[in-house]
N, C-alpha and C. Protein backbone atom coordinates (compact mmCIF):
# COMPACT_ATOMS: atom_id res chain seq x y z
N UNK A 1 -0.71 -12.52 -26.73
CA UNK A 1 -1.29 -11.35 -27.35
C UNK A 1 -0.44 -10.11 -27.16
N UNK A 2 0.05 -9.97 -25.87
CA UNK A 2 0.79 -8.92 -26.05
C UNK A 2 2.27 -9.13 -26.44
N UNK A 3 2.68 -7.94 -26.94
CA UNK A 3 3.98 -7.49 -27.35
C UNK A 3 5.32 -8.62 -26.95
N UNK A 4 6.23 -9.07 -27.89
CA UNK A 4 7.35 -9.65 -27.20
C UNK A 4 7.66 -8.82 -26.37
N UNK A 5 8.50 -9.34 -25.11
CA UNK A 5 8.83 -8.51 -24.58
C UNK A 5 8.06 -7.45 -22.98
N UNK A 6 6.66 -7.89 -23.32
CA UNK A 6 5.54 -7.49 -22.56
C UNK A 6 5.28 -6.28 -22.97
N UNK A 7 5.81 -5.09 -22.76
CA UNK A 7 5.20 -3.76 -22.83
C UNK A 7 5.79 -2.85 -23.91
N UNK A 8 5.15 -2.25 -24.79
CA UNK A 8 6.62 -1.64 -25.80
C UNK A 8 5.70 -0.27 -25.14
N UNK A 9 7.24 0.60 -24.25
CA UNK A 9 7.28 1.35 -23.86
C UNK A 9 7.04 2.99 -24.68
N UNK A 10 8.00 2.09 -26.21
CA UNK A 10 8.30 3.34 -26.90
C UNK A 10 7.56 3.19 -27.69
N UNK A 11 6.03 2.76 -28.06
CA UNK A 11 5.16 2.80 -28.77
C UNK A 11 3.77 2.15 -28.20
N UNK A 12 3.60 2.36 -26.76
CA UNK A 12 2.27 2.20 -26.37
C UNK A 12 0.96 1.75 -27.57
N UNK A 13 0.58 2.81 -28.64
CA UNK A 13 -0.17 2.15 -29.11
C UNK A 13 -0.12 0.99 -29.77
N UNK A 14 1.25 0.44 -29.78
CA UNK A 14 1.59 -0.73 -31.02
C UNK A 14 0.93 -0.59 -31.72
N UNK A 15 1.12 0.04 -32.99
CA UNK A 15 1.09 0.42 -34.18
C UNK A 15 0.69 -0.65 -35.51
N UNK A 16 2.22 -1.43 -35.20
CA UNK A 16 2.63 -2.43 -35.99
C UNK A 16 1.96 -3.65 -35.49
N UNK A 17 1.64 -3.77 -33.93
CA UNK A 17 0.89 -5.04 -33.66
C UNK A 17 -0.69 -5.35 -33.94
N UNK A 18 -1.21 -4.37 -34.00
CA UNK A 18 -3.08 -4.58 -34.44
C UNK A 18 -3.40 -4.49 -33.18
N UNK A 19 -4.54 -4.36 -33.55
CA UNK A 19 -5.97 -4.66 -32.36
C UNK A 19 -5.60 -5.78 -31.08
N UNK A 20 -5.46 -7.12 -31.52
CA UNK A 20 -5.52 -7.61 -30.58
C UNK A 20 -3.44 -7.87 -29.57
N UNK A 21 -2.83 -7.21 -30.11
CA UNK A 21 -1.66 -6.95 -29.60
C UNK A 21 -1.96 -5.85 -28.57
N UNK A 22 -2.72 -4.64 -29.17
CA UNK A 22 -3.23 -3.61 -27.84
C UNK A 22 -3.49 -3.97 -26.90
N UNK A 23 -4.97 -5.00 -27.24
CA UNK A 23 -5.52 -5.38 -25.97
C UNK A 23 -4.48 -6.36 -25.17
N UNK A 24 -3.80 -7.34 -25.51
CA UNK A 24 -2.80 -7.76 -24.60
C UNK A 24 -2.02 -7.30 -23.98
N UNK A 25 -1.18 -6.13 -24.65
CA UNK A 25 -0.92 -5.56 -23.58
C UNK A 25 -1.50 -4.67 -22.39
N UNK A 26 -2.53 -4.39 -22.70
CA UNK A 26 -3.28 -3.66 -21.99
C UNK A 26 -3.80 -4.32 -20.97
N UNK A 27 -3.80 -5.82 -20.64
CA UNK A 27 -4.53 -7.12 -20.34
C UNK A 27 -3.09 -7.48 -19.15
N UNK A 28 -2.06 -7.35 -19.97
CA UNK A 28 -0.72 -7.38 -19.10
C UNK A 28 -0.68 -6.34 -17.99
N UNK A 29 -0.61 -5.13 -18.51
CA UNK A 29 -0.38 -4.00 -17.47
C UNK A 29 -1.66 -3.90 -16.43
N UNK A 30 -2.62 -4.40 -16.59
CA UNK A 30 -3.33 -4.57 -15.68
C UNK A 30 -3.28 -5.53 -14.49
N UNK A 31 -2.51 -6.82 -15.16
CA UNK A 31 -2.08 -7.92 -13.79
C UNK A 31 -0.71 -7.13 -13.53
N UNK A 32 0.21 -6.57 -14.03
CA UNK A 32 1.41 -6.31 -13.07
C UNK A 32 0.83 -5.26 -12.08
N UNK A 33 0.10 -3.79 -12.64
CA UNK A 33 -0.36 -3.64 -11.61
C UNK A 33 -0.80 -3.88 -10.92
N UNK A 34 -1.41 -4.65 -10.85
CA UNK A 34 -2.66 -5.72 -9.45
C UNK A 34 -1.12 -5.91 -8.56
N UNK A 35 -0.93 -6.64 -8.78
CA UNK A 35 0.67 -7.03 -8.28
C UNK A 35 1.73 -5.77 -7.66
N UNK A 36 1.51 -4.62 -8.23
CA UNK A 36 2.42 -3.79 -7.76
C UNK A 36 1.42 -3.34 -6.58
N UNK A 37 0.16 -3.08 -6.73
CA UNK A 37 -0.80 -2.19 -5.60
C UNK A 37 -0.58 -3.32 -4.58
N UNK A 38 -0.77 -4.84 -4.95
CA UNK A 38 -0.75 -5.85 -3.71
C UNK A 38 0.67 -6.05 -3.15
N UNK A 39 1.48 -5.67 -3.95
CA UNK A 39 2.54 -5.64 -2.62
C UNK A 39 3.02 -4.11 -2.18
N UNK A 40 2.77 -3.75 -2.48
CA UNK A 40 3.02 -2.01 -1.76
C UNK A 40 1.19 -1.61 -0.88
N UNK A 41 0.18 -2.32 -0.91
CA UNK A 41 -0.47 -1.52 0.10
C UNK A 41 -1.14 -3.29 0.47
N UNK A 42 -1.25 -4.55 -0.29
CA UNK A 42 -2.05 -5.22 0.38
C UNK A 42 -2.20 -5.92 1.71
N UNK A 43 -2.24 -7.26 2.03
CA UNK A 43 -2.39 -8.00 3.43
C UNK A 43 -1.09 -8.34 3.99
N UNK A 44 -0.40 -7.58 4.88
CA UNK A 44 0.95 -8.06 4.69
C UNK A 44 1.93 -7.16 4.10
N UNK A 45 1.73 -6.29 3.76
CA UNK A 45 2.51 -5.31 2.88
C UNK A 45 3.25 -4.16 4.09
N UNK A 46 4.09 -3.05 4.20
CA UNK A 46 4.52 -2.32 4.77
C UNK A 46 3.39 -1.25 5.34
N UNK A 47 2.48 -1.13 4.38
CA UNK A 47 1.57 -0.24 4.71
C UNK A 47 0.83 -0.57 5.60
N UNK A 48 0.24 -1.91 5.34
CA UNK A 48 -1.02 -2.68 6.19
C UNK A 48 0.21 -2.83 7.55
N UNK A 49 1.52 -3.59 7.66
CA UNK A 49 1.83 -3.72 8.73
C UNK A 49 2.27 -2.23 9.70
N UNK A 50 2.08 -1.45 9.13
CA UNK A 50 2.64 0.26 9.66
C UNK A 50 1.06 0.66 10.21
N UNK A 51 0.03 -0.28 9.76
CA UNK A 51 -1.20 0.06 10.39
C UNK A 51 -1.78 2.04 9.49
N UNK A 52 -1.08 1.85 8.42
CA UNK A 52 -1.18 3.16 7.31
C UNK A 52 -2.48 2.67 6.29
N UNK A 53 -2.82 1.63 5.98
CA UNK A 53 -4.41 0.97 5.62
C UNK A 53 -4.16 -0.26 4.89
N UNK A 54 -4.84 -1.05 4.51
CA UNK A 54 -4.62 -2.39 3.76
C UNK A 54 -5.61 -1.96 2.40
N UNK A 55 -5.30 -2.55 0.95
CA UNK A 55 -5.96 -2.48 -0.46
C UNK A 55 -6.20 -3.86 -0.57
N UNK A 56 -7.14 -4.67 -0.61
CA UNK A 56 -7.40 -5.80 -1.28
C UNK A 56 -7.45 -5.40 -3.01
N UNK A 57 -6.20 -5.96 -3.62
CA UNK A 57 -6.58 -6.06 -5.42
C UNK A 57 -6.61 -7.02 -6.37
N UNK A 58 -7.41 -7.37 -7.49
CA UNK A 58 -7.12 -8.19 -8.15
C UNK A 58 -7.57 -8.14 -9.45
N UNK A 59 -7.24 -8.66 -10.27
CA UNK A 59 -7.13 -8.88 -11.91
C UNK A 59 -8.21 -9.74 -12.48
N UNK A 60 -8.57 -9.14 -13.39
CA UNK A 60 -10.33 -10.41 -13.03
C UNK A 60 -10.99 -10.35 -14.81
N UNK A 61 -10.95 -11.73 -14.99
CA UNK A 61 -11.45 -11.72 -16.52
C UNK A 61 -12.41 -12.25 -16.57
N UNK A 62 -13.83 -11.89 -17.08
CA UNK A 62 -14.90 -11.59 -16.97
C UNK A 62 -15.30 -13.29 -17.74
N UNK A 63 -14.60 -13.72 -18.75
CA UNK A 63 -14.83 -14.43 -19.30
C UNK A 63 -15.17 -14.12 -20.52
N UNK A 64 -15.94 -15.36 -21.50
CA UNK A 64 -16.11 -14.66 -22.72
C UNK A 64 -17.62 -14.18 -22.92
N UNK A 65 -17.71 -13.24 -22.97
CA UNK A 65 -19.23 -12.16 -22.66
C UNK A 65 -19.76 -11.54 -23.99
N UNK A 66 -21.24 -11.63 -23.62
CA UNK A 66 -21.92 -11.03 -25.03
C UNK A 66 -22.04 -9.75 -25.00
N UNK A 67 -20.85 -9.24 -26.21
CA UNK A 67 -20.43 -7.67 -26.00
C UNK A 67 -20.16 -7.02 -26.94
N UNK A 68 -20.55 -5.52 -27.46
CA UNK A 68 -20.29 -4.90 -28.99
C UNK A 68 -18.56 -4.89 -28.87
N UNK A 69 -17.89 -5.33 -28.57
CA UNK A 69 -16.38 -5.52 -28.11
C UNK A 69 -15.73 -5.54 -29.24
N UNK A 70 -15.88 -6.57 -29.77
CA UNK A 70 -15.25 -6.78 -31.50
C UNK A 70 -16.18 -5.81 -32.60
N UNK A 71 -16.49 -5.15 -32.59
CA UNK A 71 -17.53 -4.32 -33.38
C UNK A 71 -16.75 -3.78 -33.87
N UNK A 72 -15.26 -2.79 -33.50
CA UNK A 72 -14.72 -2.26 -34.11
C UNK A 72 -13.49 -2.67 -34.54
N UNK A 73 -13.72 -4.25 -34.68
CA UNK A 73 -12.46 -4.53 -34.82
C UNK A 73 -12.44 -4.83 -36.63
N UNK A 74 -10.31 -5.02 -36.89
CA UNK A 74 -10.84 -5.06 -38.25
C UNK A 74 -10.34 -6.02 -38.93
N UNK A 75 -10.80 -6.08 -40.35
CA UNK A 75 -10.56 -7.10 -41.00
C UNK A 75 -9.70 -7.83 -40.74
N UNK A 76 -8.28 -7.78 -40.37
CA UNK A 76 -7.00 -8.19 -40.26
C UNK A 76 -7.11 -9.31 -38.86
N UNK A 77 -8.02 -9.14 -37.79
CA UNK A 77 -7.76 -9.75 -37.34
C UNK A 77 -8.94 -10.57 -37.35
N UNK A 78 -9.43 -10.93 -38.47
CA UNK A 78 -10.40 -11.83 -39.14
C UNK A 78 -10.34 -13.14 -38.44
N UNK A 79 -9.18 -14.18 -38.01
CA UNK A 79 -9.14 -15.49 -37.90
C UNK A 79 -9.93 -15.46 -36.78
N UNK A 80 -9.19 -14.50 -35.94
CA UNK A 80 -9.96 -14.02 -34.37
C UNK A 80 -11.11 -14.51 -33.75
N UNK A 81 -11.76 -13.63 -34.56
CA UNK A 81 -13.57 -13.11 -35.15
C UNK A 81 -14.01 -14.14 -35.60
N UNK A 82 -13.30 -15.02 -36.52
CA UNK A 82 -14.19 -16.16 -36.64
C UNK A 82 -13.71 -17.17 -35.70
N UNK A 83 -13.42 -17.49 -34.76
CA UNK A 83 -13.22 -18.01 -33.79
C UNK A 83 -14.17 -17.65 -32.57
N UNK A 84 -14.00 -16.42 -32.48
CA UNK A 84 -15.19 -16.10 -31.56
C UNK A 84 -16.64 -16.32 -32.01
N UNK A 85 -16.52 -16.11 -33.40
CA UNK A 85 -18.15 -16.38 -34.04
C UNK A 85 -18.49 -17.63 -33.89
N UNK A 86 -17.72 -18.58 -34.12
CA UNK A 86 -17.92 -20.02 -33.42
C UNK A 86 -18.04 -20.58 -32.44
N UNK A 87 -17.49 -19.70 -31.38
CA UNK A 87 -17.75 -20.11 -29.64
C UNK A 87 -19.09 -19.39 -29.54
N UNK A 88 -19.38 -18.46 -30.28
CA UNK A 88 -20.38 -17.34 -29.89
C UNK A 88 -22.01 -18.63 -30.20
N UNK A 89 -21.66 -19.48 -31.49
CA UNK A 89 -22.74 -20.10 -31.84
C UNK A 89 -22.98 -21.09 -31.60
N UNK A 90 -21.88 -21.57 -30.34
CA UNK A 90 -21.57 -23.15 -29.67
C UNK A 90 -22.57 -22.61 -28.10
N UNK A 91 -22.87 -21.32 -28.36
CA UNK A 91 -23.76 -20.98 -26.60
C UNK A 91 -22.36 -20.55 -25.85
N UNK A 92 -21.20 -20.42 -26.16
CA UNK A 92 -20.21 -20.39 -24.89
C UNK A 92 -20.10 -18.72 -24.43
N UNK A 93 -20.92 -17.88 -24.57
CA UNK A 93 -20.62 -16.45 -24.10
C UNK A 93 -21.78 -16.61 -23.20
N UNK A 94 -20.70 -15.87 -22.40
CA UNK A 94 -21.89 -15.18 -20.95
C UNK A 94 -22.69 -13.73 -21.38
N UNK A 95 -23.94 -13.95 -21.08
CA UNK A 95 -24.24 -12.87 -20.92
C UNK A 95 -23.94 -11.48 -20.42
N UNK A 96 -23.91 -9.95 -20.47
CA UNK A 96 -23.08 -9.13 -19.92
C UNK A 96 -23.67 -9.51 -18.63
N UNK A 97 -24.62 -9.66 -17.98
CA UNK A 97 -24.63 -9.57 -16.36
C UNK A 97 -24.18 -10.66 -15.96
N UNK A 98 -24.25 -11.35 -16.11
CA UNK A 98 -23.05 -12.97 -15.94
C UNK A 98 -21.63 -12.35 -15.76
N UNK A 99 -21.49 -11.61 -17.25
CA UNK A 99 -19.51 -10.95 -17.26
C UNK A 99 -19.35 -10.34 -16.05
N UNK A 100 -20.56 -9.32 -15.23
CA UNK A 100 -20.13 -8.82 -14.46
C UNK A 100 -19.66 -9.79 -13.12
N UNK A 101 -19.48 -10.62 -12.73
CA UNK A 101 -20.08 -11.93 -11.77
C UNK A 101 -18.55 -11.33 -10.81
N UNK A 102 -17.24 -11.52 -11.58
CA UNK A 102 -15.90 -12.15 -11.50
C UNK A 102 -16.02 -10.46 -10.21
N UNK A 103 -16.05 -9.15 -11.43
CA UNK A 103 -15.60 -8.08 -10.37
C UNK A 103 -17.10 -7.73 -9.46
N UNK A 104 -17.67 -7.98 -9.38
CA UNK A 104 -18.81 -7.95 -8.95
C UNK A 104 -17.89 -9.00 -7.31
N UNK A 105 -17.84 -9.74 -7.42
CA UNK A 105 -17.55 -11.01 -6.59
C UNK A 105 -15.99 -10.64 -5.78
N UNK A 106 -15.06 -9.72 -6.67
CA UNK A 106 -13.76 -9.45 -5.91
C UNK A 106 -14.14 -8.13 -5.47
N UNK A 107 -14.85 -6.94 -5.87
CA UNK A 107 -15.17 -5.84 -5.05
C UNK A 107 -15.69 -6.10 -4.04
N UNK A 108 -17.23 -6.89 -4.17
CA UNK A 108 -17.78 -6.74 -2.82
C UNK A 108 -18.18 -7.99 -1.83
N UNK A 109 -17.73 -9.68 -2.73
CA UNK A 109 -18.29 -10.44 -1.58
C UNK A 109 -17.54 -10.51 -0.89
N UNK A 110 -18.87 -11.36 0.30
CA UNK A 110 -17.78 -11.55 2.16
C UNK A 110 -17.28 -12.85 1.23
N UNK A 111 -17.34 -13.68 0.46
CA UNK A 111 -16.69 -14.82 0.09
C UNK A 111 -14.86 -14.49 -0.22
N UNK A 112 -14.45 -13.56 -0.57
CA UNK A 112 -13.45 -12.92 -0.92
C UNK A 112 -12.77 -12.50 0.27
N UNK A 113 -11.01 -13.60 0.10
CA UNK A 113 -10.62 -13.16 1.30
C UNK A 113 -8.96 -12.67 1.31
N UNK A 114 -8.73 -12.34 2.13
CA UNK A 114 -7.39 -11.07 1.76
C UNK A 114 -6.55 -12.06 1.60
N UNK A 115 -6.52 -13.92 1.38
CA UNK A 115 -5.58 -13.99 1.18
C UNK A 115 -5.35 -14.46 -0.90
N UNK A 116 -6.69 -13.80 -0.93
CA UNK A 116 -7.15 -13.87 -2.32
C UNK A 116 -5.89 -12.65 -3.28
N UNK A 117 -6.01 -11.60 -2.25
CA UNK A 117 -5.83 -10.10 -2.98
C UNK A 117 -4.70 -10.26 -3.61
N UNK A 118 -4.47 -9.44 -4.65
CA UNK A 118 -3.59 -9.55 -6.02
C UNK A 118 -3.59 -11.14 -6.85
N UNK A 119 -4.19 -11.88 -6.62
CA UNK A 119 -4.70 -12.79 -7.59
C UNK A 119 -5.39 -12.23 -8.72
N UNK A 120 -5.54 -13.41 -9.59
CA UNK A 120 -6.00 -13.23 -11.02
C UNK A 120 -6.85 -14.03 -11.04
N UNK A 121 -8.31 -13.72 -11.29
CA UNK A 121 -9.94 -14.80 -11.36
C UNK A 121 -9.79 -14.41 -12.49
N UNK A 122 -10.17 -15.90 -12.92
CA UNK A 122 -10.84 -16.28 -13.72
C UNK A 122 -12.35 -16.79 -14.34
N UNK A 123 -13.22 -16.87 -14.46
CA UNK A 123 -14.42 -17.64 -14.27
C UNK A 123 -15.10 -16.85 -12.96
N UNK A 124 -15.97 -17.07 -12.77
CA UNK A 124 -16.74 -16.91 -11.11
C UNK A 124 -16.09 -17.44 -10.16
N UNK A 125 -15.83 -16.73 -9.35
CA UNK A 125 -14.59 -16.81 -8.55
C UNK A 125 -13.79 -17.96 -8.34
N UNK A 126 -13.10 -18.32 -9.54
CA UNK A 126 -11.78 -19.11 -9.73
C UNK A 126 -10.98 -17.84 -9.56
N UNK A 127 -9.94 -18.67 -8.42
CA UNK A 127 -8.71 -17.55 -8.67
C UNK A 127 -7.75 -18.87 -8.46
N UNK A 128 -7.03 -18.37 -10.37
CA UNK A 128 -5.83 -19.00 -10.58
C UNK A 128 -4.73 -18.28 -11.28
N UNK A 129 -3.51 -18.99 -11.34
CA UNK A 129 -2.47 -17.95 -12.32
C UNK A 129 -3.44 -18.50 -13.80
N UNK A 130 -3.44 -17.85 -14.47
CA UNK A 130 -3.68 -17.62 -15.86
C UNK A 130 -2.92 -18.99 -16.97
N UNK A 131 -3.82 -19.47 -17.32
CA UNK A 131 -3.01 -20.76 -18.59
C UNK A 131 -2.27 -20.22 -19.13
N UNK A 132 -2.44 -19.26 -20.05
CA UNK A 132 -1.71 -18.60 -20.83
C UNK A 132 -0.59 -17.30 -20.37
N UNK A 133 -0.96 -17.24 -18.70
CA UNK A 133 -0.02 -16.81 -18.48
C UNK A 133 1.58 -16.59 -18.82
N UNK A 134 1.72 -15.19 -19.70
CA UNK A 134 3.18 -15.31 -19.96
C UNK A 134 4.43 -15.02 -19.25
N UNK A 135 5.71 -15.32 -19.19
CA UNK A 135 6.74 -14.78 -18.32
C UNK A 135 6.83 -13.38 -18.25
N UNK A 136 6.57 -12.76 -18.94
CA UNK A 136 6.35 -11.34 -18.51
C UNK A 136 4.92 -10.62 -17.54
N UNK A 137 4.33 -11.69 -17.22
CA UNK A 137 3.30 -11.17 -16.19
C UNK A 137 3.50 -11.77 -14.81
N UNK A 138 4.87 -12.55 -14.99
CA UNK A 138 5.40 -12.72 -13.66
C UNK A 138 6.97 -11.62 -13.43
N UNK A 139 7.44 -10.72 -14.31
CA UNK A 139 8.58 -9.91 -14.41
C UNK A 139 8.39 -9.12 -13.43
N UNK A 140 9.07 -9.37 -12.43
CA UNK A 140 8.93 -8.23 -11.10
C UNK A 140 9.53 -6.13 -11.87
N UNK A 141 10.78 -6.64 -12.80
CA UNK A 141 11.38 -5.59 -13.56
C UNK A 141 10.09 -5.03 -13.79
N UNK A 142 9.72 -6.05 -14.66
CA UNK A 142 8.76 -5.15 -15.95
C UNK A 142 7.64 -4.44 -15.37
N UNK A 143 7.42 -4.69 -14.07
CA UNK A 143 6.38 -4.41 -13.29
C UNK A 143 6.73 -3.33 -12.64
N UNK A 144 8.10 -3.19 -12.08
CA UNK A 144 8.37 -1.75 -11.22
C UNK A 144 8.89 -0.33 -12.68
N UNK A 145 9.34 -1.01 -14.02
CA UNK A 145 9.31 0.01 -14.97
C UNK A 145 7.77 0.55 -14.90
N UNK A 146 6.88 -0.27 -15.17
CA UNK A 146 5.33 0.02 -15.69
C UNK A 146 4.83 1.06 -14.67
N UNK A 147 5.48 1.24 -13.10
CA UNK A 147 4.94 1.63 -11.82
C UNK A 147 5.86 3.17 -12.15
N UNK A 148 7.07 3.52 -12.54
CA UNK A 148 8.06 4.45 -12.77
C UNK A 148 6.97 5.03 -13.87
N UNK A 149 6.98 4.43 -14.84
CA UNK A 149 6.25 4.62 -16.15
C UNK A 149 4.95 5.61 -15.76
N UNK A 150 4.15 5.20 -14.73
CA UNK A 150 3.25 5.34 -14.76
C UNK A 150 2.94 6.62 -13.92
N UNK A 151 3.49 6.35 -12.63
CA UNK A 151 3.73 8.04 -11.82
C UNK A 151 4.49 9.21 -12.46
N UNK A 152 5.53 9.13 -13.33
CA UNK A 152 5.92 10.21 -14.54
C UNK A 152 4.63 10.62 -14.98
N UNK A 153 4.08 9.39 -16.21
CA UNK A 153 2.82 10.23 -16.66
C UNK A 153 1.65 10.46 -15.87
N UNK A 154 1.67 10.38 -14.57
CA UNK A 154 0.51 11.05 -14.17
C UNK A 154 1.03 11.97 -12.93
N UNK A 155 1.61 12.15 -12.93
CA UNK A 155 2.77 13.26 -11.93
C UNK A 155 2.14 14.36 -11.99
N UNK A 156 1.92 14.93 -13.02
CA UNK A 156 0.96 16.41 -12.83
C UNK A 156 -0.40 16.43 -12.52
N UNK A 157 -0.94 15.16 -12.29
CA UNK A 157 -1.97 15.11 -11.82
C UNK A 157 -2.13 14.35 -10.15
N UNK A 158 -0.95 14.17 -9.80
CA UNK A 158 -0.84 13.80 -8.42
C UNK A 158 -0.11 14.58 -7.72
């Protein structure tokens, strides 16, 4: 879903990619960060061993949930939509309090353990790498640009 390449820097909204190119990348930059916070503050990290604090983080997909989500989506990515309309009428969506289960379960259970942190759940607490995991959500690069990327634009607010 997302962008060749993983992140198009010089056009964030992907323009040219649609709706569901956004959300992939947006889906991407969320596991590299998990990944950048877990090795700069998690179990094991310089911080936690400097005794400066430990972050348990992780990346967490809710699954497929009954949600006005596609509501605004559009025609174009029609095949999508009817794909989901078909899982939707096979029973396979979770309810939204079900969706909540995954971060519900990495914020606050005692089941959740630091050697979990910066993993990626899947399902109720499955934590696995991702099927569809692409080589760019293992790019250590693409991950310390996204971290550069990201303290620039929020620099005036830190």
């Amino acid at each position: 879903m997302a962008p060749k390449g993983g992140i198009n820097f010089d056009d964030l909204s992907v323009k040219d990619g649609g709706t569901w190119a956004r959300y992939g990348q947006s889906k991407l930059a969320n596991i590299l960060h998990t990944k950048t916070l877990h090795k700069k503050y998690g179990p094991g990290s310089p911080s936690a061993r400097d005794k400066r604090g430990e972050i348990w983080v992780s990346s967490v997909h809710p699954g497929l949930v009954e949600t006005n989500l596609g509501a605004a989506v559009d025609e174009s990515q029609g095949s999508m939509m009817s794909a989901f309309s078909l899982v939707r009428k096979l029973g396979m969506f979770w309810p939204a309090d079900k969706g909540s289960w995954n971060s519900l379960f990495c914020a606050a259970s005692q089941d959740m353990t630091a050697e979990q942190s910066g993993s990626y759940f899947e399902m109720y607490k499955r934590c696995a790498e991702p099927r569809w995991q692409s080589s760019a959500a293992k790019d250590e690069k693409l991950a310390e640009r996204l971290e550069e990327w990201t303290r620039e634009a929020m620099g005036k607010w830190m």
